[in-house]
C-alpha atoms as a PDB file:
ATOM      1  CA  UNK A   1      10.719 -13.927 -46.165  1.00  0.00           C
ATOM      2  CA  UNK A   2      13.474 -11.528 -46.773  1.00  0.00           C
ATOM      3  CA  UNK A   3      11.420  -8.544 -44.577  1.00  0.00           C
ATOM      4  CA  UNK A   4      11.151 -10.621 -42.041  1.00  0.00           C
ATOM      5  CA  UNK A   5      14.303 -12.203 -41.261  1.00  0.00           C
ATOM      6  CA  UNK A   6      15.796  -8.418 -41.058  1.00  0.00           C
ATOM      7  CA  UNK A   7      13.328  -7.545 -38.788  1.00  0.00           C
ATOM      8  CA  UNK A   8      14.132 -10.554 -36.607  1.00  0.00           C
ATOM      9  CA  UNK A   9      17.849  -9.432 -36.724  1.00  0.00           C
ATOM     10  CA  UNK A  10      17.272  -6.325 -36.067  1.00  0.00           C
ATOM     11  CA  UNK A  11      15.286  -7.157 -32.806  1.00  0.00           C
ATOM     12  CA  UNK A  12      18.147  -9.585 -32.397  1.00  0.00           C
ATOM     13  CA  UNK A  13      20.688  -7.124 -32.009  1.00  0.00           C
ATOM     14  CA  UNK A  14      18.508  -4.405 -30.416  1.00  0.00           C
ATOM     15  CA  UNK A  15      18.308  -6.486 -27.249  1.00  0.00           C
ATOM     16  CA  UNK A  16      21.834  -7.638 -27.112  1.00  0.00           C
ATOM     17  CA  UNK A  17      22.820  -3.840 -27.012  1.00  0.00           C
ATOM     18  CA  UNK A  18      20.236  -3.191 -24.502  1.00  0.00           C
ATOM     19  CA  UNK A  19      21.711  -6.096 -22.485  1.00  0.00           C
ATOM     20  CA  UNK A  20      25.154  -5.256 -22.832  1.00  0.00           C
ATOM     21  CA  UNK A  21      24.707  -1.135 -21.610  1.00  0.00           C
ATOM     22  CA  UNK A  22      23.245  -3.066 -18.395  1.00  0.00           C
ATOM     23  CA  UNK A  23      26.425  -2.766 -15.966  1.00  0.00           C
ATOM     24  CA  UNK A  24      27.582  -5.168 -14.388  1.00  0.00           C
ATOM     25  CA  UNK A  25      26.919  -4.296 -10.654  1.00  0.00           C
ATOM     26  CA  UNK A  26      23.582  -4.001 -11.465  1.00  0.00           C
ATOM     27  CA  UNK A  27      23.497  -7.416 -12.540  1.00  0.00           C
ATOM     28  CA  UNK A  28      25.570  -8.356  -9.200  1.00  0.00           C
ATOM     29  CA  UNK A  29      23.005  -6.008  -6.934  1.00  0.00           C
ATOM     30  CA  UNK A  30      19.956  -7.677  -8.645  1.00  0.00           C
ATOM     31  CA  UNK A  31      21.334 -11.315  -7.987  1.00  0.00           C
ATOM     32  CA  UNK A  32      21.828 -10.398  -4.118  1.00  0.00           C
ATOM     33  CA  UNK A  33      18.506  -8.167  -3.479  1.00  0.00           C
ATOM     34  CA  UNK A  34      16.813  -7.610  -0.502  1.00  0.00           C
ATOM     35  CA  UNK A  35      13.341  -5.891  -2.495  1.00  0.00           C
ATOM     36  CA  UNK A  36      10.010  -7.427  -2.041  1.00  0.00           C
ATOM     37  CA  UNK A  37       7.847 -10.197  -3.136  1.00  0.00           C
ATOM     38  CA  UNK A  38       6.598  -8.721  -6.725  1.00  0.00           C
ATOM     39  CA  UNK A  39       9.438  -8.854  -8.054  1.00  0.00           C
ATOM     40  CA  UNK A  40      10.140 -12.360  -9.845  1.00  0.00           C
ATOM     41  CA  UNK A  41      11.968 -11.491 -12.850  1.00  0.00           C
ATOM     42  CA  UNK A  42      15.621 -10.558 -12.544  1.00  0.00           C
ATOM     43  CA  UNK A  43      16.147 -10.220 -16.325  1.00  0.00           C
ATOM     44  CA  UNK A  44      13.062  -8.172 -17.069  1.00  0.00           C
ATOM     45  CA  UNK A  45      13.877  -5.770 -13.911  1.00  0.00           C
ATOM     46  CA  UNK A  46      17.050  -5.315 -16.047  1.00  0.00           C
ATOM     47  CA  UNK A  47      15.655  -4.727 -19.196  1.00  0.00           C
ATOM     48  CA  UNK A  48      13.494  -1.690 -17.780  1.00  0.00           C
ATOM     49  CA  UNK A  49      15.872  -0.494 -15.485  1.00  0.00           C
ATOM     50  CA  UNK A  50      18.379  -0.321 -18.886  1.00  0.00           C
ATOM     51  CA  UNK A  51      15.408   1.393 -20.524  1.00  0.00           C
ATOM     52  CA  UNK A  52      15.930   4.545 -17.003  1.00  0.00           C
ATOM     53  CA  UNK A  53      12.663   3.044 -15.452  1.00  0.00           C
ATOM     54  CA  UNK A  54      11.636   3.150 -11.979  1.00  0.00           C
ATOM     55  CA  UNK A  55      10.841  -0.435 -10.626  1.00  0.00           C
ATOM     56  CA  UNK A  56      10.870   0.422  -6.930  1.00  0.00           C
ATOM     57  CA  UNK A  57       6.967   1.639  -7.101  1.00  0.00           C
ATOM     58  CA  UNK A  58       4.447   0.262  -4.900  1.00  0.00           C
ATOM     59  CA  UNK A  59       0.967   0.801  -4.022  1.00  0.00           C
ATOM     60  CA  UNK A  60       0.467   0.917  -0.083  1.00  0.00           C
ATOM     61  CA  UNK A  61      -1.733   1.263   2.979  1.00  0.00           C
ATOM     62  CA  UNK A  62      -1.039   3.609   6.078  1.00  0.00           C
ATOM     63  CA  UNK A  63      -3.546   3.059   9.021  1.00  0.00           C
ATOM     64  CA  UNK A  64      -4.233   6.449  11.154  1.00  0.00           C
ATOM     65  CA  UNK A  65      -6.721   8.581  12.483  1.00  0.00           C
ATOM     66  CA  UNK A  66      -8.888  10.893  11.291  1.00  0.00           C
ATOM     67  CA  UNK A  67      -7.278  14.117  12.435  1.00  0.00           C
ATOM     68  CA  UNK A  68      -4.129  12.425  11.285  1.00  0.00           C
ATOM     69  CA  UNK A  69      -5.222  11.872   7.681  1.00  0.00           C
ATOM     70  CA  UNK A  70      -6.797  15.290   7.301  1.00  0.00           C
ATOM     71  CA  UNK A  71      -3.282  16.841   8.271  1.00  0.00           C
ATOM     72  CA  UNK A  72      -1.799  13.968   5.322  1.00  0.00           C
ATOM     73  CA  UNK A  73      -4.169  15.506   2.951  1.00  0.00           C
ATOM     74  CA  UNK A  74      -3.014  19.013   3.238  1.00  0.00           C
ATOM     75  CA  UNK A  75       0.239  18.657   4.078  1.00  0.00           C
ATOM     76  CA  UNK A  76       1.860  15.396   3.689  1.00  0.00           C
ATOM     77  CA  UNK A  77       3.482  12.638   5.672  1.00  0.00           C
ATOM     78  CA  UNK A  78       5.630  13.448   9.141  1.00  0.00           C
ATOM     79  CA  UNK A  79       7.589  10.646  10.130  1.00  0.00           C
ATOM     80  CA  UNK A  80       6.815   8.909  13.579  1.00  0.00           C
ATOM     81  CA  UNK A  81       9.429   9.950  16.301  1.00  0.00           C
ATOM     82  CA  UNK A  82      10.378   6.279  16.637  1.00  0.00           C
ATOM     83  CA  UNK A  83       8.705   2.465  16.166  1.00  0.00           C
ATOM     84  CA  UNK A  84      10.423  -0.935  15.463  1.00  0.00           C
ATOM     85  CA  UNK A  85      12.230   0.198  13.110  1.00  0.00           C
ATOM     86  CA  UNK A  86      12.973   3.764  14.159  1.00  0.00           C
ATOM     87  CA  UNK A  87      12.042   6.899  12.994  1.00  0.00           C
ATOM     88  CA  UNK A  88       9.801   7.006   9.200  1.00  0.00           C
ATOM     89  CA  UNK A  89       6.466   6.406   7.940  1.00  0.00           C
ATOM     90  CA  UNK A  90       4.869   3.262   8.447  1.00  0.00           C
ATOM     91  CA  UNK A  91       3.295   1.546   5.716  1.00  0.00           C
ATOM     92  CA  UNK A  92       2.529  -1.928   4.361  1.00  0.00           C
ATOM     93  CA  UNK A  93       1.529  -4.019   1.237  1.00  0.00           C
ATOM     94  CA  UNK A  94      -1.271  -5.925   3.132  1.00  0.00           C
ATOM     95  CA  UNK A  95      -4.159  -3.924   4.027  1.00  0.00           C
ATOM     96  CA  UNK A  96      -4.602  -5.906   7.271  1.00  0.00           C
ATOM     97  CA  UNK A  97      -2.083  -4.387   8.873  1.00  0.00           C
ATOM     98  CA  UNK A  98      -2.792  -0.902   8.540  1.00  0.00           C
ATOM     99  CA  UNK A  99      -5.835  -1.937  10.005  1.00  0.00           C
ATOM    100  CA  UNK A 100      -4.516  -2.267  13.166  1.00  0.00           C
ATOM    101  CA  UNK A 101      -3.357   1.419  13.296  1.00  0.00           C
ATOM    102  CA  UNK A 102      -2.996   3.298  15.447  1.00  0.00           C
ATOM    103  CA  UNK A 103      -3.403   1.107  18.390  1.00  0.00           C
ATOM    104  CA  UNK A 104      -5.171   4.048  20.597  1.00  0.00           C
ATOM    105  CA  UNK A 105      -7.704   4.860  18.510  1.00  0.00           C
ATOM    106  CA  UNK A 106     -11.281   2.003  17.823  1.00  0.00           C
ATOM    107  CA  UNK A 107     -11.219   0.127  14.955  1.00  0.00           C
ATOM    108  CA  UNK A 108     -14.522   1.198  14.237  1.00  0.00           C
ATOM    109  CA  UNK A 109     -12.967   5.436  13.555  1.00  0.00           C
ATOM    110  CA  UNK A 110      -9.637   4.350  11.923  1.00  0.00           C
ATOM    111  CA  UNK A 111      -8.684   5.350   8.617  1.00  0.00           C
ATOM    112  CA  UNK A 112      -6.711   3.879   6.400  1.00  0.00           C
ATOM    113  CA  UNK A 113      -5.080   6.179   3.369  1.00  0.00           C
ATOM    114  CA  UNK A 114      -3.916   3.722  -0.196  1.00  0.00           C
ATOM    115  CA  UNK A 115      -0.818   5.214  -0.900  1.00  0.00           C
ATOM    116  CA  UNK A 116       2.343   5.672  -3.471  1.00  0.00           C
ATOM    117  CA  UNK A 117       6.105   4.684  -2.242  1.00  0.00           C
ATOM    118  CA  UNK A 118       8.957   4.942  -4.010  1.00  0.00           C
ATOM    119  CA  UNK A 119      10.881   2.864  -1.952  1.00  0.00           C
ATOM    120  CA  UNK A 120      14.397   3.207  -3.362  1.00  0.00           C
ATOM    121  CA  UNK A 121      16.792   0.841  -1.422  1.00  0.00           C
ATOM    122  CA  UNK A 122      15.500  -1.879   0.863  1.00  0.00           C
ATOM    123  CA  UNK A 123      16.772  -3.247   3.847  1.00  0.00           C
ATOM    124  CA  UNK A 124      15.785  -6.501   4.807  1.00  0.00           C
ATOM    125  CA  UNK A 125      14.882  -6.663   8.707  1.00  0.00           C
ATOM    126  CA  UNK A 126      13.884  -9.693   9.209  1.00  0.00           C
ATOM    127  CA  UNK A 127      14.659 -10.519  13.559  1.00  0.00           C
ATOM    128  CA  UNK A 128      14.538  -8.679  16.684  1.00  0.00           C
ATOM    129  CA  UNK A 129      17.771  -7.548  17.356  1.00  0.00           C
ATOM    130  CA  UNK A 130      19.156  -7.002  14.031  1.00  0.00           C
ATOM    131  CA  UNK A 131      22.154  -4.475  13.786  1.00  0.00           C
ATOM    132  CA  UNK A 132      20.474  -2.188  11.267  1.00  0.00           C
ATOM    133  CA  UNK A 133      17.036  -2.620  12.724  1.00  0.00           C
ATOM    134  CA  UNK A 134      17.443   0.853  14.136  1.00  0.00           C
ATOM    135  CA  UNK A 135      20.285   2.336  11.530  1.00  0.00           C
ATOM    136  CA  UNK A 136      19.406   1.051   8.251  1.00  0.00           C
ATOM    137  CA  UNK A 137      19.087   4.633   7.254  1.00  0.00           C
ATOM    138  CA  UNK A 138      22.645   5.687   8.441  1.00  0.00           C
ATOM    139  CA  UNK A 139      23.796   3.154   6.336  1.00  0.00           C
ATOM    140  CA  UNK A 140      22.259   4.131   3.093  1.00  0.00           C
ATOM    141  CA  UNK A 141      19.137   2.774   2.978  1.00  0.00           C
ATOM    142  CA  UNK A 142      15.707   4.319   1.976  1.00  0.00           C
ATOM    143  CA  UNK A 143      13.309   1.323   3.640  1.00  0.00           C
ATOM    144  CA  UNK A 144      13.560  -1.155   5.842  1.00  0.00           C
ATOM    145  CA  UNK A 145      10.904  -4.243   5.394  1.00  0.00           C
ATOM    146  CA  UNK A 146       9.900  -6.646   7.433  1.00  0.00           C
ATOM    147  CA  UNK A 147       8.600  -9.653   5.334  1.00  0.00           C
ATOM    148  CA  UNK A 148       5.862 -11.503   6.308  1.00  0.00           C
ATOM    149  CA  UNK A 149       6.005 -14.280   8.740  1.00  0.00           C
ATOM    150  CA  UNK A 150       9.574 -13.063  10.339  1.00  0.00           C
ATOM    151  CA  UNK A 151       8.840 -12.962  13.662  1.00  0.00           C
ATOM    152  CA  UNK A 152       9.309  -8.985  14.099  1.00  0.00           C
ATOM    153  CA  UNK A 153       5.903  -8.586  14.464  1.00  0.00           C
ATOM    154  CA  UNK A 154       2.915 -10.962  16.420  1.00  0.00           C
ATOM    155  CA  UNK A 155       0.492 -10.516  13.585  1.00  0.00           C
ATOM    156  CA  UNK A 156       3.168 -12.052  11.469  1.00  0.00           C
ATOM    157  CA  UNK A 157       2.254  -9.385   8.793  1.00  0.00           C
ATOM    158  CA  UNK A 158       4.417  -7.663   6.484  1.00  0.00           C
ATOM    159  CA  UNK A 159       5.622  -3.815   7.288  1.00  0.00           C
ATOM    160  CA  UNK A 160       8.067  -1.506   6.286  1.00  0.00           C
ATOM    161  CA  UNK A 161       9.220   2.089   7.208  1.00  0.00           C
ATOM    162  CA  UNK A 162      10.278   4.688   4.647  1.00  0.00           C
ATOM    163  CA  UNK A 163      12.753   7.565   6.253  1.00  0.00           C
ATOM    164  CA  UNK A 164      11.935  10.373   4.128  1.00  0.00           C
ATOM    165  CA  UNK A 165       8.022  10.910   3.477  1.00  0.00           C
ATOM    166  CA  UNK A 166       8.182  12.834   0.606  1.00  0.00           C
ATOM    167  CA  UNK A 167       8.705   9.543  -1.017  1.00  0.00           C
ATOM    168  CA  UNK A 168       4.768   8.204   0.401  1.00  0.00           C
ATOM    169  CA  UNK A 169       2.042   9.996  -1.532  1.00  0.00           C
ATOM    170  CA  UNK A 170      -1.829   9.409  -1.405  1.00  0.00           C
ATOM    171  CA  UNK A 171      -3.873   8.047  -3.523  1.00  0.00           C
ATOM    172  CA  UNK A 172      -7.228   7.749  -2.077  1.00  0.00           C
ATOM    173  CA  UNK A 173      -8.973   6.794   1.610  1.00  0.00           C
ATOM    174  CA  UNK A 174     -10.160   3.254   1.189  1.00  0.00           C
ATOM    175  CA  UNK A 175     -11.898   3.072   5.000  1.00  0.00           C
ATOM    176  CA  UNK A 176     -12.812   5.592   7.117  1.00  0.00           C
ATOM    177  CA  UNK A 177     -16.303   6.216   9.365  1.00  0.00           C
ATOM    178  CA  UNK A 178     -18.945   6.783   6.626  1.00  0.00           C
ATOM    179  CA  UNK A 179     -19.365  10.747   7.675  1.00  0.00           C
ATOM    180  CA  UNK A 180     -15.664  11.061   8.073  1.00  0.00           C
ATOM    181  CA  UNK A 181     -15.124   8.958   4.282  1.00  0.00           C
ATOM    182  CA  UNK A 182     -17.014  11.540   3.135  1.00  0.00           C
ATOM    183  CA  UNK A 183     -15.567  14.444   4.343  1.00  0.00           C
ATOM    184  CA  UNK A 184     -12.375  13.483   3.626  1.00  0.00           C
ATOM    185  CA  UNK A 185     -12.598  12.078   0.003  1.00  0.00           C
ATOM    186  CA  UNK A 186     -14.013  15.569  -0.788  1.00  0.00           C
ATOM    187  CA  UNK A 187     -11.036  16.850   1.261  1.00  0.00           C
ATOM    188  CA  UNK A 188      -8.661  14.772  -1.352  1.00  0.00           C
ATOM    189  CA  UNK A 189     -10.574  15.143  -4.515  1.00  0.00           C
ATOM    190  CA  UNK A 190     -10.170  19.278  -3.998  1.00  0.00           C
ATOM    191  CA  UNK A 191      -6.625  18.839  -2.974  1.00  0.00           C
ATOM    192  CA  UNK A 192      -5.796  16.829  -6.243  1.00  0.00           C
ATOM    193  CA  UNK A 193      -8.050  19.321  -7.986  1.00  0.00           C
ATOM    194  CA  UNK A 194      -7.067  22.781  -7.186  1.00  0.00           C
ATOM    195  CA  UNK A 195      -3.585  22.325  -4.631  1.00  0.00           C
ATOM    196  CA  UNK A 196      -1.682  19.508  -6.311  1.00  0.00           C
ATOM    197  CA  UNK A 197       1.096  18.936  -4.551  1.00  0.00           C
ATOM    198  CA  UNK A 198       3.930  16.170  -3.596  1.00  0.00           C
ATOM    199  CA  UNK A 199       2.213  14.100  -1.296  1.00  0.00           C
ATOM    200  CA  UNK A 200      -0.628  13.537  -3.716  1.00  0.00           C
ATOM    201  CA  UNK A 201      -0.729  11.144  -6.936  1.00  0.00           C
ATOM    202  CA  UNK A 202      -3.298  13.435  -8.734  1.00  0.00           C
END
């Protein structure tokens, strides 16, 4: 029993050093967070984030046209020149949204690109008319989200726009026009393949 009860101390007093190099103000920061849904667990997101892990990763969808995505594949994200929450790329956890993108172009020759964002800090817009709804960025912030069901939006779904797009990268076209899904996963797989860059996850 002797082994054992060491290596239960030992774990013991591991964790309470882990916990005790956690500062403070990140304690404070996670206790008052504006970040989204998946995250649940306060004292694990301090654990990792003691351990110099990134927990602001998410998996995405950006709705856009074909031209537009071939330009994404080669050369990465531009942000829009405005929107509802200003100038950024566009992106959201719920596929049905990007489906909707962009508004003059058919549903039936819309692509939609899965992609990477580190989102860094989050802003919480969450009503029309919100003083940071157009200067969230100005005031230090690397997203602004819209949750679900806010009333920013009539589809009610969930959206959020990321200032600088070297923090988007693709991971693969999940819709597209069955000749133009073809072209373009080639287009990506070659990318990834021979001209890694950025804006890719390869």
């Amino acid at each position: 029993m002797a082994p054992l009860t060491a290596t239960v101390l030992a774990l013991f007093v591991l964790l309470s050093c882990t916990l005790a190099d956690v500062p403070q103000a990140v304690v404070t920061e996670l206790s008052h967070a504006e970040s989204f849904d998946e995250v649940h667990d306060p004292a694990h997101v301090i654990i990792r984030r003691a351990a110099g892990r990134n927990r602001k990763v998410y998996n995405m969808y950006h709705g856009t046209s074909m031209q537009a995505a071939e330009s994404i594949i080669k050369t990465g994200f531009r942000p829009s020149g405005g929107g509802m929450l200003g100038p950024g790329v566009y992106v959201s956890t719920d596929i049905r949204k990007a489906k909707n993108y962009p508004y003059n172009v058919r549903a039936a020759d819309r692509v939609i690109l899965k992609v990477r964002v580190r989102v860094g800090k989050v802003k919480k817009i969450n009503r029309q008319g919100h003083p940071l709804q157009y200067t969230w960025h100005a005031r230090g912030y690397d997203t602004a989200w819209v949750p679900a069901k806010s009333g920013m939006v009539r589809s009610g779904l969930t959206e959020s726009c990321v200032w600088d797009p070297k923090r988007v990268k693709v991971l693969a076209v999940v819709k597209a026009p069955a000749a133009a899904a073809r072209k373009l996963k080639s287009l990506l797989r070659r990318m990834k393949k021979y001209h890694c860059s950025y804006w890719l996850v390869c």
